[in-house]
Protein backbone atom coordinates (compact mmCIF):
# COMPACT_ATOMS: atom_id res chain seq x y z
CA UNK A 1 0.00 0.00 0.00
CA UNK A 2 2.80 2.42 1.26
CA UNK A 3 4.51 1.58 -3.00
CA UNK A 4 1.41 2.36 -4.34
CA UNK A 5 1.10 5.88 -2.32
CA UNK A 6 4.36 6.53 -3.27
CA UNK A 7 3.62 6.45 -6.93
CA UNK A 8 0.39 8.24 -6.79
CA UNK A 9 2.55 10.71 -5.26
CA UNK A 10 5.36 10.67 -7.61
CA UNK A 11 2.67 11.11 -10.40
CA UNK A 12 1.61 14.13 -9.06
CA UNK A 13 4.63 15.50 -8.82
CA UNK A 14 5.80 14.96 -12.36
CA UNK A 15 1.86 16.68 -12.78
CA UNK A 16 2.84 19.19 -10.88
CA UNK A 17 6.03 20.20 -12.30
CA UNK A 18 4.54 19.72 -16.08
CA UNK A 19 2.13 22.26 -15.50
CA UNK A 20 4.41 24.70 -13.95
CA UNK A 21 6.56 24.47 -17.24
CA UNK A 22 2.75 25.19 -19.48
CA UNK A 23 2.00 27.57 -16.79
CA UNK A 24 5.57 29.25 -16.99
CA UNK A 25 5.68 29.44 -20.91
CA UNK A 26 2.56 30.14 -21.68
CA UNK A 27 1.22 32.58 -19.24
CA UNK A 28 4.43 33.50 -18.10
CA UNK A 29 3.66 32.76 -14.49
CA UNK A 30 4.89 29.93 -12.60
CA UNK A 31 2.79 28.07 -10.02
CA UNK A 32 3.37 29.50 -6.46
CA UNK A 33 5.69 27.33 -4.53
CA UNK A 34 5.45 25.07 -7.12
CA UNK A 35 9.56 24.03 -6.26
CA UNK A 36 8.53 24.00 -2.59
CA UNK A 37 5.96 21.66 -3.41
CA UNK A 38 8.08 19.59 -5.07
CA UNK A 39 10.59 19.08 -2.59
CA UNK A 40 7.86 18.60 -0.41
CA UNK A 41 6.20 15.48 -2.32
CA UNK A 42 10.07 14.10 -3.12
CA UNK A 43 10.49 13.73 0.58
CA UNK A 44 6.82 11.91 0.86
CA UNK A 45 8.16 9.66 -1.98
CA UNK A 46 11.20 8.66 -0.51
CA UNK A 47 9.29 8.02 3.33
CA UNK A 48 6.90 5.86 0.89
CA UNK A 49 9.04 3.81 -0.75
CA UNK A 50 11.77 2.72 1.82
CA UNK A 51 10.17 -0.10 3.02
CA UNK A 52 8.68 -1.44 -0.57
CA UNK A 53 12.61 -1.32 -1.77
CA UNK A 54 14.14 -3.41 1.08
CA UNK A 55 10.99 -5.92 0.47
CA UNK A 56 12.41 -5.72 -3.00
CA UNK A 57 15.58 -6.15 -2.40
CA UNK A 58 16.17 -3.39 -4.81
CA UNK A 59 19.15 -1.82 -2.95
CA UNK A 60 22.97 -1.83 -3.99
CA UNK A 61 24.39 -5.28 -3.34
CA UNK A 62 28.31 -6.39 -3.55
CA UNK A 63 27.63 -9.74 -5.29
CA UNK A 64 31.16 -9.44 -6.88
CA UNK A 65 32.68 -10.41 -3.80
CA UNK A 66 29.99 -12.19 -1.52
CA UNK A 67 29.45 -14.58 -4.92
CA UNK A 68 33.16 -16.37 -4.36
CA UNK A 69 32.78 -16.86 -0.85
CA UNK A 70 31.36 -20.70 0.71
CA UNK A 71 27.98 -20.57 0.93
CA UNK A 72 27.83 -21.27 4.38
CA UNK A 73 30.07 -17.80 5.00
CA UNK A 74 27.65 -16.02 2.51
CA UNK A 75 24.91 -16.67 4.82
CA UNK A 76 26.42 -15.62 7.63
CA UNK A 77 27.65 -12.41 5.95
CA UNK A 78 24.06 -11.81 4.87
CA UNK A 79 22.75 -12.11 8.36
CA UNK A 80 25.89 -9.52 9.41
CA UNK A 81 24.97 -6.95 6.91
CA UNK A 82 21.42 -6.66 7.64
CA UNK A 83 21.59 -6.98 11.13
CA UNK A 84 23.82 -3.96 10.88
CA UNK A 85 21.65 -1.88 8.58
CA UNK A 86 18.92 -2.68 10.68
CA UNK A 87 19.96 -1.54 13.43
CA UNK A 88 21.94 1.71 11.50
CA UNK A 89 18.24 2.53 10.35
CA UNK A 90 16.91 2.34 13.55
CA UNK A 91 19.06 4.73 14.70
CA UNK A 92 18.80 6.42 11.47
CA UNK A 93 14.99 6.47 12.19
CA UNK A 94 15.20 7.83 15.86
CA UNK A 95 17.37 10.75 15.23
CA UNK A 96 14.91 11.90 11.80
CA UNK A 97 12.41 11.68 14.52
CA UNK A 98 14.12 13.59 16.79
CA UNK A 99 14.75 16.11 14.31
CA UNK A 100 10.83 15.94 12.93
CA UNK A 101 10.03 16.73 16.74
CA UNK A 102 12.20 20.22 16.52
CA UNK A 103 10.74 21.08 13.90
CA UNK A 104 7.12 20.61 14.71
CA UNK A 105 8.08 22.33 17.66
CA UNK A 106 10.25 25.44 16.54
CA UNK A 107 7.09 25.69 13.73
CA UNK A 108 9.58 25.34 11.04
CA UNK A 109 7.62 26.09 7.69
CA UNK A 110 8.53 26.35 4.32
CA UNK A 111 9.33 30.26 3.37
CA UNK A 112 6.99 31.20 0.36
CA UNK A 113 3.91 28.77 0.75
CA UNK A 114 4.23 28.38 5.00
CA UNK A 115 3.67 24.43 4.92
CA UNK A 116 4.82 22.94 8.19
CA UNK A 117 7.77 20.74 7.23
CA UNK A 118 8.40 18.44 10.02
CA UNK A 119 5.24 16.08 9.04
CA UNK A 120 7.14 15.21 5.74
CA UNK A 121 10.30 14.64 7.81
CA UNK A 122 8.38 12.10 10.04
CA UNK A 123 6.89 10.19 7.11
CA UNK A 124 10.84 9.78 6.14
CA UNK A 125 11.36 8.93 9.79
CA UNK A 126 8.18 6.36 9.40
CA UNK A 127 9.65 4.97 6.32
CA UNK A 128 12.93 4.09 7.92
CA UNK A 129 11.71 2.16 10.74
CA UNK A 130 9.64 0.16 8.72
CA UNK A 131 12.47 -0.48 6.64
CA UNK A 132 14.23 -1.75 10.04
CA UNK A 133 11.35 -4.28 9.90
CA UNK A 134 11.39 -5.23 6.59
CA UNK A 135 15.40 -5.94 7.71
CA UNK A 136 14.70 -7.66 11.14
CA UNK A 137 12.74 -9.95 8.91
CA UNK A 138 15.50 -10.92 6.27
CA UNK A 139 17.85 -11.02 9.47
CA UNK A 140 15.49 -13.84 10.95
CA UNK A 141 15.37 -15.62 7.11
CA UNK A 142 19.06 -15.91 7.03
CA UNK A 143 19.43 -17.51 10.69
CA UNK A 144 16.73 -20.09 9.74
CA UNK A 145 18.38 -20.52 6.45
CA UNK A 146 21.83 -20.73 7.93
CA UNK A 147 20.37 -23.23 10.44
CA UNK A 148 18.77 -25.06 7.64
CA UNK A 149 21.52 -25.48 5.42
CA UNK A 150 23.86 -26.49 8.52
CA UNK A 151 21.18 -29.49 10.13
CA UNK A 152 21.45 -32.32 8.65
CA UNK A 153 18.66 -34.52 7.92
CA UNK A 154 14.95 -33.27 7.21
CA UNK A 155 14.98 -29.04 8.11
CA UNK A 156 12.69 -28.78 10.90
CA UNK A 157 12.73 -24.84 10.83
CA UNK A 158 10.44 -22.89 8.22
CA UNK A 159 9.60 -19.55 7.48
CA UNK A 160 7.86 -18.28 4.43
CA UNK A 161 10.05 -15.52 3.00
CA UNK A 162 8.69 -11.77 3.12
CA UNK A 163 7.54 -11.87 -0.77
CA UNK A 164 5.27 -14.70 0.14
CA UNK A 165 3.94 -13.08 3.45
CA UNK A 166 3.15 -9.50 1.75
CA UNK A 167 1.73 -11.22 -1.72
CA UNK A 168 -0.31 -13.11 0.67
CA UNK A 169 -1.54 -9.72 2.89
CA UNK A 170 -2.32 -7.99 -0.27
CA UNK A 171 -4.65 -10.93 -1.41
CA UNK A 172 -6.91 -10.55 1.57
């Protein structure tokens, strides 16, 4: 749901910013705050679409490398690196907060159209944290498939993968 708001949003900024260009060549006048807006709606696409790229797994990856190593130290690598970013986007997550929190509180608005700024910064806060889910998950995958590759006999431990678990909470 958060992917698809994020691209209803992204659409109307590319809306947004066509019809400034009409609006600025043809009647000679711009929309107002149209590059506040902007800015605006590029920080509600990023808090949007955090979470739907880590589900992806649509973030830079060092395969070079990780794809000589054992498999058995690839998995344990994997569960290293997202443990870490986990937990460097939950900090990542508090501080945005933090900051979204001085903000609301200070009143910080944008200069020419006055739009309070700090409930944009808390959607990229929002969008972090549930990234750090989206991670804690994968960590959790790669113990049980670390486990399961290194048991011998039948694997007793099971976990659908995220894919399956969001395809199957969109279906309902």
């Amino acid at each position: 749901a958060l992917d698809r708001a994020a691209g209803f949003v992204l659409a109307a900024t590319m809306v947004l910013i066509v019809v400034n260009v009409l609006f600025t060549t043809i009647l000679k006048k711009p929309v107002f705050g149209a590059y506040e807006y902007v800015g605006l709606l590029t920080a509600a696409v990023i808090g949007l679409s955090l979470a739907h790229c880590g589900v992806q797994n649509a973030h830079i990856d060092i395969s070079l490398v990780v794809d000589w190593l054992p498999a058995g130290l690839r998995a344990v690598l994997s569960v290293l690196i997202n443990l870490i970013s986990m937990c460097f986007l939950a900090v990542s997550a508090w501080y945005v907060g933090a900051y979204a929190r001085s903000m609301m509180e200070s009143g910080l608005v944008t200069s020419t159209t006055q739009i309070p700024i700090y409930p944009f910064v808390y959607l990229i806060a929002l969008g972090m944290l549930i990234y750090c889910l989206v991670l804690l998950v994968r960590v959790v995958e790669s113990v049980i498939k670390t486990v399961n590759e290194n048991v011998s006999g039948d694997k007793v431990y099971r976990l659908s993968s995220i894919e399956s678990v969001i395809k199957a909470a969109n279906e309902k």
